[in-house]
Protein backbone atom coordinates (compact mmCIF):
# COMPACT_ATOMS: atom_id res chain seq x y z
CA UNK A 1 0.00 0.00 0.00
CA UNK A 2 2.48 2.24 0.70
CA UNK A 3 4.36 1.82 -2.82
CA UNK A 4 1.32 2.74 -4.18
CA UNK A 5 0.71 5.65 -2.27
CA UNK A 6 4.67 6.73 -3.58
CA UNK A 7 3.64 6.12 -6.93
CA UNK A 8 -0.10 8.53 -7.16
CA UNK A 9 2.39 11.42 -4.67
CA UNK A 10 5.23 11.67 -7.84
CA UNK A 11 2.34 11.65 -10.65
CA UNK A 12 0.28 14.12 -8.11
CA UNK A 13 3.74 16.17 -7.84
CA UNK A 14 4.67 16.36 -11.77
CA UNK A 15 4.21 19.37 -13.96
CA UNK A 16 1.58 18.69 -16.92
CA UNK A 17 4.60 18.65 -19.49
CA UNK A 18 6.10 16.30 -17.37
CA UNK A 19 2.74 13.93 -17.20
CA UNK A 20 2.32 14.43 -21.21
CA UNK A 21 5.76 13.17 -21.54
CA UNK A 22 5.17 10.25 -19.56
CA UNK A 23 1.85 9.28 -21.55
CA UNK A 24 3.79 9.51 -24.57
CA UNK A 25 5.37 6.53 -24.04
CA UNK A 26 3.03 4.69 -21.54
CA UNK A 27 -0.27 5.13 -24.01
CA UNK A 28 1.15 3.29 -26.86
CA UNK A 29 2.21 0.64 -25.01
CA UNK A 30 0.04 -0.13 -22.68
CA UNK A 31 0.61 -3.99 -21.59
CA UNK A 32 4.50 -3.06 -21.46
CA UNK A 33 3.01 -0.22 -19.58
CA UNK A 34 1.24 -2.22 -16.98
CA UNK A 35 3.92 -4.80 -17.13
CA UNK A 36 6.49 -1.80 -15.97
CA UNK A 37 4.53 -0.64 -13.13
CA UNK A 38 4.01 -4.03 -11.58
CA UNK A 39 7.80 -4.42 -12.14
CA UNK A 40 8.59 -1.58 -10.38
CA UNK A 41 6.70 -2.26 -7.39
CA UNK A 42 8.24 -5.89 -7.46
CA UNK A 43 12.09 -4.64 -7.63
CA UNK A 44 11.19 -2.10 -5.18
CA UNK A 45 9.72 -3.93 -2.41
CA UNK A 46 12.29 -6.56 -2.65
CA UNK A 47 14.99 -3.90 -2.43
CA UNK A 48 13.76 -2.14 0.67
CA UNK A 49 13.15 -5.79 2.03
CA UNK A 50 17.10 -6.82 1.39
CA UNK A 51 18.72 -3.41 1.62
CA UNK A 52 16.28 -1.53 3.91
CA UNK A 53 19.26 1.47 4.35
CA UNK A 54 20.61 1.44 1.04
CA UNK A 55 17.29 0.71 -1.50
CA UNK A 56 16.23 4.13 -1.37
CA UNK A 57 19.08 6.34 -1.39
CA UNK A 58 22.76 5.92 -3.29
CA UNK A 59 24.21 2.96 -1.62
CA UNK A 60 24.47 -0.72 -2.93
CA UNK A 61 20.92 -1.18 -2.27
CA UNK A 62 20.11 1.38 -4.89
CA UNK A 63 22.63 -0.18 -7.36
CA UNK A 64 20.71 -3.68 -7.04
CA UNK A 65 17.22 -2.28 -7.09
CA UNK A 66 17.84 -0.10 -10.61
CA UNK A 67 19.81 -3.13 -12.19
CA UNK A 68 16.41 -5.74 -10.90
CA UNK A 69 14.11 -3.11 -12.00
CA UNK A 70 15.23 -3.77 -15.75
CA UNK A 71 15.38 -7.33 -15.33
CA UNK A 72 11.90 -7.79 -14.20
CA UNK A 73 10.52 -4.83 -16.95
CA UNK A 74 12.80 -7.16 -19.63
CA UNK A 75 11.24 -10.53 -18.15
CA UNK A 76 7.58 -9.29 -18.34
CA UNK A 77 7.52 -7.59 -21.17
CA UNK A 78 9.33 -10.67 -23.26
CA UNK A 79 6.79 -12.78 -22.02
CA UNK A 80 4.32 -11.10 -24.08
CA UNK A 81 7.19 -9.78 -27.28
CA UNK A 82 9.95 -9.51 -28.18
CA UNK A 83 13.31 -9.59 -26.87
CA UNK A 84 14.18 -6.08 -28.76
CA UNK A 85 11.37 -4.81 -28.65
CA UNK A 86 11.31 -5.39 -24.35
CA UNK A 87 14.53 -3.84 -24.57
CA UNK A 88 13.79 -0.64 -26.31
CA UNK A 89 10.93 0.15 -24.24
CA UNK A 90 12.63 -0.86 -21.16
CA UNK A 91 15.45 1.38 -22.19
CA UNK A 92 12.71 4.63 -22.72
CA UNK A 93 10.90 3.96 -19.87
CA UNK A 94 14.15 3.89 -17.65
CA UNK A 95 16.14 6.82 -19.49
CA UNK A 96 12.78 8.69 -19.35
CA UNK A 97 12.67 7.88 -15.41
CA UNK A 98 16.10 9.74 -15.56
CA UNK A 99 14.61 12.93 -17.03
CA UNK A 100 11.26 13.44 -15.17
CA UNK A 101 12.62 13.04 -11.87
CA UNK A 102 16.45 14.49 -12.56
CA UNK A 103 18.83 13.62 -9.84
CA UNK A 104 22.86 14.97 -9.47
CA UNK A 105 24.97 14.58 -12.59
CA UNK A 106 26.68 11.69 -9.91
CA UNK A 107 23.46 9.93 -9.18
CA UNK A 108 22.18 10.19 -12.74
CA UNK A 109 25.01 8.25 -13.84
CA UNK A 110 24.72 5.68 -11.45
CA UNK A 111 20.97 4.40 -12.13
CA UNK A 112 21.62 5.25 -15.83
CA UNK A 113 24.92 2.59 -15.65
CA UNK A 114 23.14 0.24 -13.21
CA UNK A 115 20.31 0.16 -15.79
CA UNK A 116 22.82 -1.12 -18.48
CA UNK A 117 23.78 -3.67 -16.00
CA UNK A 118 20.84 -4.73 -15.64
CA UNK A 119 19.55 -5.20 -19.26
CA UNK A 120 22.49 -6.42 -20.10
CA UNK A 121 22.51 -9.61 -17.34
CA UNK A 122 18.91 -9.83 -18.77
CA UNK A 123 20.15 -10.57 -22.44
CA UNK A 124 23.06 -12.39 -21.10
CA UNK A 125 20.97 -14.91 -19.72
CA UNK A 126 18.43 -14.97 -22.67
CA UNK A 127 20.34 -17.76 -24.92
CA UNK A 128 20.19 -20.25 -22.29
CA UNK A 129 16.55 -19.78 -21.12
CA UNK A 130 13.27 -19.15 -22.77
CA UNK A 131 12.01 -16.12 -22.17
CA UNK A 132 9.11 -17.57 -20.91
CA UNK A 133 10.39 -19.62 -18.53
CA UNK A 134 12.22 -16.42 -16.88
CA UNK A 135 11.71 -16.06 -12.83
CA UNK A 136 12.60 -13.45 -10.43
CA UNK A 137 14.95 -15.65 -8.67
CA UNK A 138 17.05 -16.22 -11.38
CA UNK A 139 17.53 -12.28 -11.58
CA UNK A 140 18.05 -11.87 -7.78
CA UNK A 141 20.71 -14.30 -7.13
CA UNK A 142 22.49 -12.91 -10.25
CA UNK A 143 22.41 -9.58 -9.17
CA UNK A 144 23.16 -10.33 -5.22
CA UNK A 145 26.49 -11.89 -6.58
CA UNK A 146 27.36 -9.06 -8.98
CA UNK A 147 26.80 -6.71 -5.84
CA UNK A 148 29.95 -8.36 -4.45
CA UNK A 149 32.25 -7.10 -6.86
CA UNK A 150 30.28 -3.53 -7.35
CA UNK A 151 32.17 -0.23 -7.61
CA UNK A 152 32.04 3.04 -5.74
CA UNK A 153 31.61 5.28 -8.46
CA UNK A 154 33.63 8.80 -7.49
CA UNK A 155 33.33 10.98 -10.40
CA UNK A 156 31.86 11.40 -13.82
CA UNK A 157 34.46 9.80 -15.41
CA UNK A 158 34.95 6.57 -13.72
CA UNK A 159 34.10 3.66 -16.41
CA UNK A 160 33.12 0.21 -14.32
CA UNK A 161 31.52 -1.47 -17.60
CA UNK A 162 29.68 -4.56 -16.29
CA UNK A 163 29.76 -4.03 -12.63
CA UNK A 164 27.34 -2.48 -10.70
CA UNK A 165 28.22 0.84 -9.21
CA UNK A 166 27.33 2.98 -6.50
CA UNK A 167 28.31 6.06 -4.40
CA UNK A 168 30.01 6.32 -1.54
CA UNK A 169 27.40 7.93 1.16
CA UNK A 170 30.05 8.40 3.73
CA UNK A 171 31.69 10.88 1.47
């Protein structure tokens, strides 16, 4: 309930452009759509549920949440299409996520890199199981591993391809 009452505060709190931008991409697709939201609400609830201190704000918690996010939006949504097709819209939806609600050049990075990461593990996977026999666990357990070799990322011009990054909160 209370993911849901997040979710109707940021579309209450968004400027009309903002909200027309957003059904731009959400009214054309509306099963990827639908398929994205309960995604969301599944990667974030098991974030705050493993990483209660770090899900919500820059830590490792945040890195793992943003990189499960895109698996779960890939995993739905090629349930019901393509592969490519999953991926494109995953990649709008999440870039787009990045624009509405515009974070620190630092922070931006960050979820835009840990997005990668996690698209990426999605497709990685792909070849060896059929996309419709996908399940959240495989994704989790994946991404908990990768989380042991993450990265602090320090400045705009660190490059950690293929391992998940996050800041440094101490700092």
């Amino acid at each position: 309930m209370r993911t849901f009452k997040i979710f109707f505060d940021t579309i209450r709190s968004m400027s009309f452009k903002k909200i027309m931008r957003l059904l731009s991409l959400v009214l054309p697709h509306p099963l990827f759509s639908l398929l994205s939201f309960h995604a969301t609400i599944q990667a974030y609830t098991i974030a705050q549920k493993k990483f209660p201190k770090t899900a919500s704000n820059n830590g490792i918690g945040n890195a793992f949440r943003h990189a499960l996010w895109c698996c779960f939006i890939m995993m739905y949504c090629c349930k019901v299409s393509s592969p490519q097709k999953a991926m494109e819209f995953c990649k709008r939806m999440t870039d787009m996520h990045e624009e509405l609600f515009p974070n620190q050049p630092l922070e931006t990075k960050m979820d835009l890199h840990n997005n990668k990461i996690g698209m990426d593990y999605f497709m990685e996977l792909l070849p060896g199981i059929h996309r419709q026999f996908f399940e959240k666990s495989f994704f989790i357990d994946g991404l908990e591993k990768k989380m042991k070799e993450a990265k602090v990322l320090k400045n705009l011009d660190d490059d950690f391809d293929g391992f998940l990054v996050y800041l440094d909160e101490k700092n």
